[in-house]
Protein backbone atom coordinates (compact mmCIF):
# COMPACT_ATOMS: atom_id res chain seq x y z
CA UNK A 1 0.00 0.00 0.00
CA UNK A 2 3.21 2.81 0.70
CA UNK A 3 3.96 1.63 -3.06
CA UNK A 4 0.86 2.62 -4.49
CA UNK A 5 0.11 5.60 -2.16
CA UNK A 6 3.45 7.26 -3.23
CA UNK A 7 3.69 6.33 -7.03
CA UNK A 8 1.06 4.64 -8.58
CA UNK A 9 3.28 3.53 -11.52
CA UNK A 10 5.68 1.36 -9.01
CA UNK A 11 2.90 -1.20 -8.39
CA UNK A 12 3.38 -3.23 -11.57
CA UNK A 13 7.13 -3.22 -10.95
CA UNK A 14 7.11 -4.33 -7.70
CA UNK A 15 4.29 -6.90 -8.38
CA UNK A 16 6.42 -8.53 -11.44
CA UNK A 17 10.11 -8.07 -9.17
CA UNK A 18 7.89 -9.90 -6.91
CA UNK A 19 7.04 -12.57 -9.71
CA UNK A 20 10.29 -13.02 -10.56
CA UNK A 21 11.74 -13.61 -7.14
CA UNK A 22 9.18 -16.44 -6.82
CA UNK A 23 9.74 -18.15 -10.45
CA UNK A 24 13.40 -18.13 -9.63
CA UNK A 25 13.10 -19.69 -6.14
CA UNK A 26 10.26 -22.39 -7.35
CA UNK A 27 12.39 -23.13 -10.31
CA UNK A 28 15.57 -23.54 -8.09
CA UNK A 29 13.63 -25.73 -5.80
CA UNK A 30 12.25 -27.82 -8.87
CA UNK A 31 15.84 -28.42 -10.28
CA UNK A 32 16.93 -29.92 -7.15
CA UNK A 33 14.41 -32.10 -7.43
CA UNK A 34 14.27 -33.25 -10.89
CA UNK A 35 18.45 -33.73 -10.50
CA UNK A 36 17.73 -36.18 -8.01
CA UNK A 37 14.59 -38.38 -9.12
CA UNK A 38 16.56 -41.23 -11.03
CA UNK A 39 18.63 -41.61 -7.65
CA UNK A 40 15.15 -41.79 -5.34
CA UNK A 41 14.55 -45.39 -4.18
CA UNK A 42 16.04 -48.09 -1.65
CA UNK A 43 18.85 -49.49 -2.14
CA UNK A 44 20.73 -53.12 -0.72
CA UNK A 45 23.65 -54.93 -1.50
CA UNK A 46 26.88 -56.67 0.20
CA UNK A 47 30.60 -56.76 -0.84
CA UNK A 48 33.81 -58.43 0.89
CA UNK A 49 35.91 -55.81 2.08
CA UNK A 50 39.73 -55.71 3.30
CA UNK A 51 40.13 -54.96 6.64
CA UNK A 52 43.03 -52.94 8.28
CA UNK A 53 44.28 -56.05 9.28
CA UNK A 54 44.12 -57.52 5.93
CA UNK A 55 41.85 -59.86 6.61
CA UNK A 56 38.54 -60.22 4.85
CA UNK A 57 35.45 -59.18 5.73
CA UNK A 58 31.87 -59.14 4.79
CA UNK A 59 29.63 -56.13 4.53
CA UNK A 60 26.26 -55.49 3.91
CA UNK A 61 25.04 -52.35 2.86
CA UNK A 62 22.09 -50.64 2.16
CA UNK A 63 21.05 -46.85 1.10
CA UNK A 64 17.44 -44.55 0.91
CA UNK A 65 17.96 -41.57 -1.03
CA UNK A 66 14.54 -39.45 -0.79
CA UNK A 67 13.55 -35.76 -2.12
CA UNK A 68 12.87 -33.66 0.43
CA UNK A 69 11.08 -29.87 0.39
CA UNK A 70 14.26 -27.93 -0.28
CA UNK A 71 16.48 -30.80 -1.80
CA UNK A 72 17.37 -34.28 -1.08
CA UNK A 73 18.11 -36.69 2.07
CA UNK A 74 20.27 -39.98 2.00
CA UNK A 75 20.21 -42.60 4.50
CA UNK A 76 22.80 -45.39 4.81
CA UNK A 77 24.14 -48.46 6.80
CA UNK A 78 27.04 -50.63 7.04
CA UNK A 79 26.48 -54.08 8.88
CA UNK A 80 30.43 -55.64 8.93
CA UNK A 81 30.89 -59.10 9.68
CA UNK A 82 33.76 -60.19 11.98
CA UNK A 83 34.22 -63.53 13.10
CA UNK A 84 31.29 -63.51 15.30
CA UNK A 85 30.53 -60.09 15.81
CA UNK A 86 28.37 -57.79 13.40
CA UNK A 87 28.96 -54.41 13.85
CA UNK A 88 26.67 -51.64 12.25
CA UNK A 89 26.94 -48.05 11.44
CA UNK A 90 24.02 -45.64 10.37
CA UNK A 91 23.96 -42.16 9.14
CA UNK A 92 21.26 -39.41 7.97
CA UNK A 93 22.55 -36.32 5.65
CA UNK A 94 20.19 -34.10 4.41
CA UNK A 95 21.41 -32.23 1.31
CA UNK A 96 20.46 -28.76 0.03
CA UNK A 97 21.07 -27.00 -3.25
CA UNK A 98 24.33 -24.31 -3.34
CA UNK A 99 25.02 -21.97 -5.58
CA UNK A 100 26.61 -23.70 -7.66
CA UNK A 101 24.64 -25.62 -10.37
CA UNK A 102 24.70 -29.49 -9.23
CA UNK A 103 26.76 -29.01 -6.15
CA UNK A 104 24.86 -29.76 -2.49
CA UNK A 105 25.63 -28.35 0.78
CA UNK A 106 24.68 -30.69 3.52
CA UNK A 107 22.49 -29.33 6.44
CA UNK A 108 23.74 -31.52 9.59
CA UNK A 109 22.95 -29.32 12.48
CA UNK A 110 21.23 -25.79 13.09
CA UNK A 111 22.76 -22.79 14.83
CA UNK A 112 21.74 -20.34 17.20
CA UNK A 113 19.05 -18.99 14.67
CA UNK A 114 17.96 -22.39 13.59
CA UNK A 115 19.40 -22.06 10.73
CA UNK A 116 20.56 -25.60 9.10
CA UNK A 117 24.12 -25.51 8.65
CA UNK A 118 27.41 -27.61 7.98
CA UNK A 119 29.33 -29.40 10.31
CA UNK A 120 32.74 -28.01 11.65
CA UNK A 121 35.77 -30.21 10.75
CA UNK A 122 38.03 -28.58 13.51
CA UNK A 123 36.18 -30.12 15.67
CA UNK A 124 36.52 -33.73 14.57
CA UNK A 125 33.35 -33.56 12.82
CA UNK A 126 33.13 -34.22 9.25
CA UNK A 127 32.15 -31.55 6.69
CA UNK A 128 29.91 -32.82 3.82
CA UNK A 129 28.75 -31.82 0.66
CA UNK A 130 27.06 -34.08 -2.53
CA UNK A 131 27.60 -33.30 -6.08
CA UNK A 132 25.34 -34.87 -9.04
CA UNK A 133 27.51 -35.12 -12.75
CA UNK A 134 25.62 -37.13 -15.19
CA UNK A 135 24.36 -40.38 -13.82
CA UNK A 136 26.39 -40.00 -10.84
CA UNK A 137 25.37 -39.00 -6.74
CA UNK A 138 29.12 -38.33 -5.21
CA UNK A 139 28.90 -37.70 -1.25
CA UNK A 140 32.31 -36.25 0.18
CA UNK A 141 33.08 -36.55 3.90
CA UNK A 142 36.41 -34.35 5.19
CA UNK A 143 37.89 -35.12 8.57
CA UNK A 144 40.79 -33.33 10.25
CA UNK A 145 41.75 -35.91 12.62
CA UNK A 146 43.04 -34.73 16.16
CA UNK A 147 47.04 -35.00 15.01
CA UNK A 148 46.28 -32.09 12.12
CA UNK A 149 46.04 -35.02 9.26
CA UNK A 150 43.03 -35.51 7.06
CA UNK A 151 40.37 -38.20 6.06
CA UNK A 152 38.53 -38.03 3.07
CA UNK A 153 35.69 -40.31 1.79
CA UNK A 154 34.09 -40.25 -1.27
CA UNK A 155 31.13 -42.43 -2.06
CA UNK A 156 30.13 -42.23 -5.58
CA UNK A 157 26.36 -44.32 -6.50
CA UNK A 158 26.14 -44.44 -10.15
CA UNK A 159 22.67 -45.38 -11.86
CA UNK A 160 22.98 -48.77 -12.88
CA UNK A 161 21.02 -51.60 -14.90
CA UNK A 162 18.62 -52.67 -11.22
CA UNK A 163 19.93 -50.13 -8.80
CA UNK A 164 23.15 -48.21 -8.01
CA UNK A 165 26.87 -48.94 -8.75
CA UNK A 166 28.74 -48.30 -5.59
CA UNK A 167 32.43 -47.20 -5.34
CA UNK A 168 33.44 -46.18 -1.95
CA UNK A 169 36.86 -44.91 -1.17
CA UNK A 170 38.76 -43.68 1.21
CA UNK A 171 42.21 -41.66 1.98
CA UNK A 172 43.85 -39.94 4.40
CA UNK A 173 47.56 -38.20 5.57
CA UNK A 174 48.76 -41.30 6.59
CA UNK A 175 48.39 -42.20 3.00
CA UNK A 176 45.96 -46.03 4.44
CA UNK A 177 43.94 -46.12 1.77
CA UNK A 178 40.64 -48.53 1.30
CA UNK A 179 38.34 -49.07 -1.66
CA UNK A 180 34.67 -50.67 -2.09
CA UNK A 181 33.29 -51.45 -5.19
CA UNK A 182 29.51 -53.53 -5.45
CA UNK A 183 26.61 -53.29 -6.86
CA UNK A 184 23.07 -51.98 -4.70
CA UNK A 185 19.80 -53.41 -6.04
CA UNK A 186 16.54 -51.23 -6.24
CA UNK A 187 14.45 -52.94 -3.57
């Protein structure tokens, strides 16, 4: 109402600025989404992997990748099999569109303002982020470890023939490396 009380002529301006602004974020919202459909689904599959110890072990593995309001969540578990013993790890990232075209920023915590934000790696935490090139969904993980060294994992799910090529690796300053490679099916 100022707008129109003061200059009549502003009103269509404002009204299409206002247009604009809401094409752009609906269309930025829709791209993160359409980006991600082929990858939506659940996921299961098992490899043997090479422990530390050399020794082989088995793993079963299984991922959910689901759009989400502003951009895309992954869940995943490990289940390794030692003698014995199973041992199982779980995580949940939720993923948001950055500025930059196919690159996601992952939303892990919220601050003061409850904003969503990223993880800080200085304090042993890992910082995140998920690009999408072609028919690939690439998660990064970066550590600093409590010496000053670094960890980095990189789990890349390509779309496959049934479900998702995985290739998991692994590196870090004390140059141990570790590698994964198996095949997910669409459950």
């Amino acid at each position: 109402m100022a707008l129109q009380n003061r200059n009549p002529d502003m009103r269509p301006i404002a009204v299409n600025l206002l247009a604009s602004f809401a094409t752009a974020f609906l269309a930025t919202a829709a791209m993160a989404e359409s980006v991600i459909t082929p990858f939506v689904g659940d996921y299961s599959g098992s490899a043997e992997v090479e422990a530390y110890d050399g020794s082989m072990v088995n793993r079963d593995m299984s991922v959910a990748i689901r759009e989400t309001k502003e951009g895309f969540s992954i869940d995943w578990s490990s289940t390794t099999y030692r003698s014995e013993k199973a041992t199982q790890k779980s995580y949940h990232i939720e993923f948001k569109p950055s500025d930059r075209d196919g690159v996601f920023a992952a939303a892990m915590t919220k601050n003061v303002f409850g904003h969503e934000i990223q993880l800080d790696p200085m304090k042993g935490l890992p910082y995140v982020w998920a690009r999408i090139v072609d028919d690939t969904l690439t998660v990064f993980s970066l550590y600093v470890t409590a010496e000053g060294g670094y960890e980095i994992q990189q789990f890349d799910r390509s779309l496959a023939k049934g479900g998702l090529d995985l290739e998991f690796s692994r590196l870090n300053s004390e140059d141990a490396k570790m590698a994964v490679s198996t095949h997910l099916k669409r459950q």
